[in-house]
N, C-alpha and C. Protein backbone atom coordinates (compact mmCIF):
# COMPACT_ATOMS: atom_id res chain seq x y z
N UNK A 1 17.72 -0.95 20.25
CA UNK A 1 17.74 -2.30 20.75
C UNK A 1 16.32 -2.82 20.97
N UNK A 2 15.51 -2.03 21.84
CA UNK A 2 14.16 -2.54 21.93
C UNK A 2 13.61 -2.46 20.32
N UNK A 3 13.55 -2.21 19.37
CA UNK A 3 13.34 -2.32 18.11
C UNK A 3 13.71 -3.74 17.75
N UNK A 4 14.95 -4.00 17.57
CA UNK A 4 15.70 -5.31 17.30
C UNK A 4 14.95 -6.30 18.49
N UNK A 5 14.52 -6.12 19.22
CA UNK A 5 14.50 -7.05 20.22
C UNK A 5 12.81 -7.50 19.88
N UNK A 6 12.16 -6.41 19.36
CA UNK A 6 10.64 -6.96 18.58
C UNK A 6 11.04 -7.95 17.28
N UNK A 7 11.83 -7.58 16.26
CA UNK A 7 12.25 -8.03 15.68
C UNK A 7 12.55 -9.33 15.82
N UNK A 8 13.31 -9.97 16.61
CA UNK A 8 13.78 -11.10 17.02
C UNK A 8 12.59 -11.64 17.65
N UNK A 9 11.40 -11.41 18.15
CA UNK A 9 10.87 -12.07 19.21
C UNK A 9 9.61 -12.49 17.81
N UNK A 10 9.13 -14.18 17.87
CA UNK A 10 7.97 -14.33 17.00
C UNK A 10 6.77 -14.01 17.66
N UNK A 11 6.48 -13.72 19.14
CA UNK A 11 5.13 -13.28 20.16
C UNK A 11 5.17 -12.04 19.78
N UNK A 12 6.26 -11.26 19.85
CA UNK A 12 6.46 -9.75 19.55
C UNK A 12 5.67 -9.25 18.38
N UNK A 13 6.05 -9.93 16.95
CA UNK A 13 5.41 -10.02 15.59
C UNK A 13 4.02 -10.69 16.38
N UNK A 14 3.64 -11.56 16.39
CA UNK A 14 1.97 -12.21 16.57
C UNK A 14 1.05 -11.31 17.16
N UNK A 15 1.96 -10.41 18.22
CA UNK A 15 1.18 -9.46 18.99
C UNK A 15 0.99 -8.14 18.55
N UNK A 16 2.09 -7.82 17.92
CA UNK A 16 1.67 -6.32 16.90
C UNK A 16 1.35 -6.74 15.55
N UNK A 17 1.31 -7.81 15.18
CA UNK A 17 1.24 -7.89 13.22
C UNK A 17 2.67 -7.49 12.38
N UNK A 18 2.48 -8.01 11.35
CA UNK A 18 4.01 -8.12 10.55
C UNK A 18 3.72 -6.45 10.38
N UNK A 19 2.89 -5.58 9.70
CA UNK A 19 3.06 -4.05 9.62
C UNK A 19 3.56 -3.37 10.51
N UNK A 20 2.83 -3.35 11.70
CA UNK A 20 3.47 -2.57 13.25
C UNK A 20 4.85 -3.02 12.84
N UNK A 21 5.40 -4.24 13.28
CA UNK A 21 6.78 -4.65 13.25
C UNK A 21 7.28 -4.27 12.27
N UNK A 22 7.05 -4.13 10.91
CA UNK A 22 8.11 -3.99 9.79
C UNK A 22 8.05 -2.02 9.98
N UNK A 23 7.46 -1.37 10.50
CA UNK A 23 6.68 0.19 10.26
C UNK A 23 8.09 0.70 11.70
N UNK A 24 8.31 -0.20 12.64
CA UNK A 24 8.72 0.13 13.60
C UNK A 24 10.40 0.89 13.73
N UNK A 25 11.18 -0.18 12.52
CA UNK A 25 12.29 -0.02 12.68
C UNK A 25 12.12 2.05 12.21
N UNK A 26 11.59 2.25 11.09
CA UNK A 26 11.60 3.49 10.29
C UNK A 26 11.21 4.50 11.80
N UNK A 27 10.45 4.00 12.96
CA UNK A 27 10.51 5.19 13.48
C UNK A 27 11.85 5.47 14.11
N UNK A 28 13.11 4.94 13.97
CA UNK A 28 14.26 5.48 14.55
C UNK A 28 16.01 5.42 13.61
N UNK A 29 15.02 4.18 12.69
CA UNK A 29 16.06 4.09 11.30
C UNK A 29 15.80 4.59 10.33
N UNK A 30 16.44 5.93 9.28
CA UNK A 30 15.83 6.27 8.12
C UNK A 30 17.00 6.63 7.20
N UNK A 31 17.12 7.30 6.17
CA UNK A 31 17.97 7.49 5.44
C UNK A 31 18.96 8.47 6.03
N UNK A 32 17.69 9.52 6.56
CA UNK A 32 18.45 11.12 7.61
C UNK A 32 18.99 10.72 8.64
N UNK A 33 18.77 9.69 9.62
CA UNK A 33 18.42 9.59 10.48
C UNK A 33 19.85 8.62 11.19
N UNK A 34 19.86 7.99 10.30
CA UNK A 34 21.48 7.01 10.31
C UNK A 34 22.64 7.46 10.45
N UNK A 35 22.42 9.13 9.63
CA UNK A 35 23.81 9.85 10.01
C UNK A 35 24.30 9.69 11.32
N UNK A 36 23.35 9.97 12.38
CA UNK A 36 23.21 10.86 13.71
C UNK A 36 23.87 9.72 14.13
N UNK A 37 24.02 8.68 13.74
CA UNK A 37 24.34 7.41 14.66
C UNK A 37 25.81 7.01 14.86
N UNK A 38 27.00 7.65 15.24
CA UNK A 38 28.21 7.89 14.82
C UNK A 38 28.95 8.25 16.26
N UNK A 39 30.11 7.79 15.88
CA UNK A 39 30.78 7.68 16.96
C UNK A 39 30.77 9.24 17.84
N UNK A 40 30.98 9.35 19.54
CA UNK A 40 31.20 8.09 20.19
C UNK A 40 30.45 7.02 21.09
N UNK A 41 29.03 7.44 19.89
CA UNK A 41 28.14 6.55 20.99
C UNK A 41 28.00 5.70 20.38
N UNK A 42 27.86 5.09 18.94
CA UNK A 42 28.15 4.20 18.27
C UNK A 42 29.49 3.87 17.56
N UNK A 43 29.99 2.60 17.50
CA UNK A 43 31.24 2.44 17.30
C UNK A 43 31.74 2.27 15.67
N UNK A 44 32.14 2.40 15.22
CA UNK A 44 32.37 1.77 13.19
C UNK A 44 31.59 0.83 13.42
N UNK A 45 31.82 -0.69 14.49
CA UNK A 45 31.13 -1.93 14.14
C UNK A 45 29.59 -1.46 13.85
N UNK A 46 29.65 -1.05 14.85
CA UNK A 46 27.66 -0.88 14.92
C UNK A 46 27.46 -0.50 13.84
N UNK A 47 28.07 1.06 13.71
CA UNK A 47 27.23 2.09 12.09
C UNK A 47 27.58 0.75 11.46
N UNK A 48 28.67 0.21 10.76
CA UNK A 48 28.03 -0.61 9.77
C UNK A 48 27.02 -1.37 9.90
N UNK A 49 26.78 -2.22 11.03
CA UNK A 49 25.91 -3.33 11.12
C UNK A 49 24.66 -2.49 10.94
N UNK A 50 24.30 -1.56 11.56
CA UNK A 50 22.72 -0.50 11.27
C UNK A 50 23.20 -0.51 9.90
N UNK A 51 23.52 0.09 8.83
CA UNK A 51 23.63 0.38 7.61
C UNK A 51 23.35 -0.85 6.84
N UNK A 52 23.91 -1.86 7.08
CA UNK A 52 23.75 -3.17 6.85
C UNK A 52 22.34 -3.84 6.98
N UNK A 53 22.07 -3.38 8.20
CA UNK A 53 20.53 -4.17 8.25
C UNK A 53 19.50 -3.16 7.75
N UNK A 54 19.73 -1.76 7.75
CA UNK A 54 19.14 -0.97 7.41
C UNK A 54 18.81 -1.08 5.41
N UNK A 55 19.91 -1.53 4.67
CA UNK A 55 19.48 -2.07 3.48
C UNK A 55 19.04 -3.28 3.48
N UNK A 56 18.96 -4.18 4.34
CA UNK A 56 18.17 -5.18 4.69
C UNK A 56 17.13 -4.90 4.30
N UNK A 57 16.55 -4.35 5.59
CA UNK A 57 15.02 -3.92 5.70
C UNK A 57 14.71 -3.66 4.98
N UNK A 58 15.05 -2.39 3.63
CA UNK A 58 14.94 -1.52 2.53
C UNK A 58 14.45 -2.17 1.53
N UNK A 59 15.27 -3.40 1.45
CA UNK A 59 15.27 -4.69 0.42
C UNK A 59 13.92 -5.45 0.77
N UNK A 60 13.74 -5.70 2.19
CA UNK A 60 12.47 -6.34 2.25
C UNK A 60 11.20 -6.05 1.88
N UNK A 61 11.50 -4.33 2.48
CA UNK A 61 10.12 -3.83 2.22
C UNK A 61 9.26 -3.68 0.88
N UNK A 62 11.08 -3.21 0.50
CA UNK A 62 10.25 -3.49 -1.28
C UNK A 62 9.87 -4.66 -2.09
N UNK A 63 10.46 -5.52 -1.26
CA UNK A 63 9.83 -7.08 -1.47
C UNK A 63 8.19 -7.04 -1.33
N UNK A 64 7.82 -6.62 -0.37
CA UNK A 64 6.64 -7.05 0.31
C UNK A 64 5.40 -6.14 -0.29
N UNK A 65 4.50 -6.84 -0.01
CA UNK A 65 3.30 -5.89 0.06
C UNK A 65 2.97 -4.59 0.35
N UNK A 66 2.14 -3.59 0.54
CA UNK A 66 2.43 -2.49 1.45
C UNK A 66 1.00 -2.90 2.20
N UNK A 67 0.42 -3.99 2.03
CA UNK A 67 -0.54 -4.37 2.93
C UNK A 67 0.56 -5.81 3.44
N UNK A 68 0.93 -5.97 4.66
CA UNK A 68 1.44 -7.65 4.82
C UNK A 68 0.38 -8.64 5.32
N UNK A 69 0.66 -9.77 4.50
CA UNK A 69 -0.41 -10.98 4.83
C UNK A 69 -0.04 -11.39 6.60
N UNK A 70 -0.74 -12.71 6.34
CA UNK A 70 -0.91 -12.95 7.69
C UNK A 70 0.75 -13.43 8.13
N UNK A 71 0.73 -13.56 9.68
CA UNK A 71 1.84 -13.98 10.22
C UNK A 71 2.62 -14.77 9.31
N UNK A 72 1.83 -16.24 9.56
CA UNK A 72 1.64 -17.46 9.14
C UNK A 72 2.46 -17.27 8.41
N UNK A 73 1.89 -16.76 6.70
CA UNK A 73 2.40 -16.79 5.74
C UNK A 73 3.63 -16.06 5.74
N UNK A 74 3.80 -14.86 6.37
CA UNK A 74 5.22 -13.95 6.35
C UNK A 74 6.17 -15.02 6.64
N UNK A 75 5.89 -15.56 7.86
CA UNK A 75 6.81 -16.05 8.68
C UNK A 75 7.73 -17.72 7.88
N UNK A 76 7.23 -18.32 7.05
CA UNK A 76 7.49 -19.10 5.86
C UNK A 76 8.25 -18.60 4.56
N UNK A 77 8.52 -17.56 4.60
CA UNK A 77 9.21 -16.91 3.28
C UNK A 77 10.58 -16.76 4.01
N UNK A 78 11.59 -17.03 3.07
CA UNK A 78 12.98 -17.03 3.41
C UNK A 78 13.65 -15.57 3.72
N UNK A 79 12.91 -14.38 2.93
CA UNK A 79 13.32 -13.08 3.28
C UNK A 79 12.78 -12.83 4.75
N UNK A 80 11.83 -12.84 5.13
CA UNK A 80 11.39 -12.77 6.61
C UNK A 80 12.52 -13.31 7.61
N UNK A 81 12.93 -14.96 7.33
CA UNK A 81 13.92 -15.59 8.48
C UNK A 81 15.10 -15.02 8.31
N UNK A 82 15.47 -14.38 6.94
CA UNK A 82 16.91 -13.90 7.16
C UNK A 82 16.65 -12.43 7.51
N UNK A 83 15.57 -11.94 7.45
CA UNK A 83 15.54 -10.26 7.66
C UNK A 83 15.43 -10.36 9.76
N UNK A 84 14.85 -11.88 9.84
CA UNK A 84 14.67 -11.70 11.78
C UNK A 84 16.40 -12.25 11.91
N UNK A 85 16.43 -13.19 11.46
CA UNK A 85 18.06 -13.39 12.16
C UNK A 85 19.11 -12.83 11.99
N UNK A 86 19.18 -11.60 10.73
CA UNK A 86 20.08 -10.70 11.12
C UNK A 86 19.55 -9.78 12.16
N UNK A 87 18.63 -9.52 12.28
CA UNK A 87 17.99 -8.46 13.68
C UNK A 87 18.51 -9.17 14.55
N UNK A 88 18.48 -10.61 14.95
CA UNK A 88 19.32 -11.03 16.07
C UNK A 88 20.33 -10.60 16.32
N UNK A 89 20.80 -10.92 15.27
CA UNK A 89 22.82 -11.01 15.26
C UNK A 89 23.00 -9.46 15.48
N UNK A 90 22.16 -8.38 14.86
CA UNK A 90 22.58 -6.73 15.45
C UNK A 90 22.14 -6.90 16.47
N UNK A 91 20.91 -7.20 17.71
CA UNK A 91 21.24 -6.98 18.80
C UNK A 91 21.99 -7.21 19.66
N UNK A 92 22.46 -8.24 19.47
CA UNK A 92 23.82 -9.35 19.91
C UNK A 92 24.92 -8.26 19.88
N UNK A 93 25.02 -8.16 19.15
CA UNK A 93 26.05 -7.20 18.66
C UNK A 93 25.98 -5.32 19.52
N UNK A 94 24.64 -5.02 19.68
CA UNK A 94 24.26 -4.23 20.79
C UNK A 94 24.70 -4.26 21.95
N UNK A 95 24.01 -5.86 22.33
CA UNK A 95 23.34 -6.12 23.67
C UNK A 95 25.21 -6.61 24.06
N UNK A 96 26.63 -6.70 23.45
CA UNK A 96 27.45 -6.60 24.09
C UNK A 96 28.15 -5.29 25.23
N UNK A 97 27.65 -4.15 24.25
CA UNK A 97 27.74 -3.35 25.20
C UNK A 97 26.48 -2.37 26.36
N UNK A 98 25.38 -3.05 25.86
CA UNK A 98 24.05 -2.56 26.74
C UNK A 98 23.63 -1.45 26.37
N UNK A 99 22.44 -1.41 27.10
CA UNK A 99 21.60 -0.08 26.29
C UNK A 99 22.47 1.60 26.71
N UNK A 100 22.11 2.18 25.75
CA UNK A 100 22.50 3.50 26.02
C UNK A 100 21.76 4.08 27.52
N UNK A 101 21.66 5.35 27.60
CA UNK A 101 21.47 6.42 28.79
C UNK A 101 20.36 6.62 27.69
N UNK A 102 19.19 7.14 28.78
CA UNK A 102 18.40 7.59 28.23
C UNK A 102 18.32 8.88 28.40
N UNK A 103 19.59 9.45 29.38
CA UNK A 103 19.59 11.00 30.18
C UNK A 103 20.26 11.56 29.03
N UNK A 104 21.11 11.10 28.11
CA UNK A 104 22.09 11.74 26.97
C UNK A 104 21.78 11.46 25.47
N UNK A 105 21.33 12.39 25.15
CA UNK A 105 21.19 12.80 23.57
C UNK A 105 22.13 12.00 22.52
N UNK A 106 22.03 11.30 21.81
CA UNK A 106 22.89 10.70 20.69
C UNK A 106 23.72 11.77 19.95
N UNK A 107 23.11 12.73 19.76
CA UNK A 107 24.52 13.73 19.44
C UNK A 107 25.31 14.41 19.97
């Protein structure tokens, strides 16, 4: 959620740079890493919606540079507004049932 929630925020991006932000999701979303995410701490809705935005991202990145230009310019390309407003719509989709425990292990 705090991932998605950089995502969604345009101060969030201005303040780390489009790299930090695009570099961020991979430290907790990856190909291995998605398995782990499965019920009963995540529900069907969720795993899909992660899987979903997770080829999102996948799609963007390979869009992009592996250097990203400035804000400015990111922030004007149509893959950028649809890659932040689905990050909305998954936290939304989170933030109905609130953050996990941080005392309990996802598996």
């Amino acid at each position: 959620m705090e991932v998605l929630s950089i995502y969604s925020c345009n101060e969030d991006w201005e303040l780390l740079g489009p790299d930090e932000v695009i570099n961020q999701w991979e430290d907790f979303v990856d190909e291995e890493r998605i398995s782990i995410y499965i019920e009963p701490v995540f529900t069907k809705q969720e795993q899909e919606c992660l899987r979903a935005f997770h080829q999102l991202w996948l799609s963007y990145c390979d869009s992009t540079p592996k250097v990203m230009p400035p804000l400015k310019e990111v922030m004007v390309t149509p893959e950028w507004q649809y890659l932040q407003r689905e990050a909305k719509k998954l936290l939304l989709a989170f933030e109905l049932r609130g953050k996990l425990s941080e005392e309990i292990e996802i598996t």
